[in-house]
Protein backbone atom coordinates (compact mmCIF):
# COMPACT_ATOMS: atom_id res chain seq x y z
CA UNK A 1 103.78 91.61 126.18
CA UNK A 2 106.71 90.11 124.11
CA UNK A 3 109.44 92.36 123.66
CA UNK A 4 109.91 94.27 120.27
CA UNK A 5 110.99 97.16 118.29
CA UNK A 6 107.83 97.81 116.72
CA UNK A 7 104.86 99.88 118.05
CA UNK A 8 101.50 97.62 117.81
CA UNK A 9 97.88 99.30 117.63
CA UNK A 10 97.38 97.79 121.33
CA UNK A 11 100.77 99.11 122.39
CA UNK A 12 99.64 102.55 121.24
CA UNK A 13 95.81 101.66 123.00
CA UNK A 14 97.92 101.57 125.96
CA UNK A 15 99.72 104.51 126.03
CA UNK A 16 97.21 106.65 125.19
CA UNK A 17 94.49 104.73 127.65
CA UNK A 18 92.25 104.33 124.56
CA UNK A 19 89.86 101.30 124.55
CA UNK A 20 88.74 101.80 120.93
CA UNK A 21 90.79 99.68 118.38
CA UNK A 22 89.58 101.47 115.19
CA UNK A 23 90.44 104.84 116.36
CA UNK A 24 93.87 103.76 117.64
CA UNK A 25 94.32 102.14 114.20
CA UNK A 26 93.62 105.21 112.06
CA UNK A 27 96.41 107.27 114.40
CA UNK A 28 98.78 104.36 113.81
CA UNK A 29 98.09 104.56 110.27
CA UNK A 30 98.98 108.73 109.87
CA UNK A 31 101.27 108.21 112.46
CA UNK A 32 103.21 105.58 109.75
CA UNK A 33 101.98 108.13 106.77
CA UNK A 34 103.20 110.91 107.62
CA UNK A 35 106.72 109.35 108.61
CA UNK A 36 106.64 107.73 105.45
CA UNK A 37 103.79 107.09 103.38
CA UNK A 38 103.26 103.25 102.57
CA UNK A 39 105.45 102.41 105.69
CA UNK A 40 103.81 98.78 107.06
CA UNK A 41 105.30 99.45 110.30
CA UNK A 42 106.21 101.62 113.02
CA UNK A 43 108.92 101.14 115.64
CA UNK A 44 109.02 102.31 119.07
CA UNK A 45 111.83 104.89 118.51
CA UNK A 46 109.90 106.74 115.07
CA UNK A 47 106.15 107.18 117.62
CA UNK A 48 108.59 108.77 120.07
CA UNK A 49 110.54 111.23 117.75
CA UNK A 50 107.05 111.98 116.31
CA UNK A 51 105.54 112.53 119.45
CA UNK A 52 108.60 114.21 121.15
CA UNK A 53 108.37 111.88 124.15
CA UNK A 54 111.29 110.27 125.98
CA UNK A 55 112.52 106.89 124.31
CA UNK A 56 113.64 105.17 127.76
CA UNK A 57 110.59 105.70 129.42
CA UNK A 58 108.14 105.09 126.72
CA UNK A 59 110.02 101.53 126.58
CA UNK A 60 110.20 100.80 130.47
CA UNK A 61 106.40 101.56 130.54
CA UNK A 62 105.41 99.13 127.24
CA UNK A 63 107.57 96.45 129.23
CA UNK A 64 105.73 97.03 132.96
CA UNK A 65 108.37 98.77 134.22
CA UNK A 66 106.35 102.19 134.59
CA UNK A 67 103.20 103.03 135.49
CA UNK A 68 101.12 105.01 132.82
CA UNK A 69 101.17 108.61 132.91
């Protein structure tokens, strides 16, 4: 996984242990809305204010340095 600021649909498969791409898409899409509606993307920092987890680990874990919770 190439390192980035952004949050991709399979990033977010991942942390949520999802194997369904559409599904994942539609929460990455309200996720984006209701941060901003229109926004095209969605960075790594934004998911974890909206989802009140901790920055640091959600970025060690999208980088292999954690194992899933």
């Amino acid at each position: 996984m190439k390192a980035s600021i952004f949050l991709s649909v399979k990033d977010l498969m991942l942390l949520n242990g999802s194997d369904n791409y559409n599904s994942t898409s539609k929460s990455h899409r309200a996720i984006r809305d209701s941060i901003c509606s229109g926004k095209q993307k969605l960075t790594i920092k934004e998911y974890c204010t909206y989802e009140k987890l901790d920055f640091k680990d959600i970025w060690k874990f999208l980088r292999g340095g954690l194992p899933p919770y």
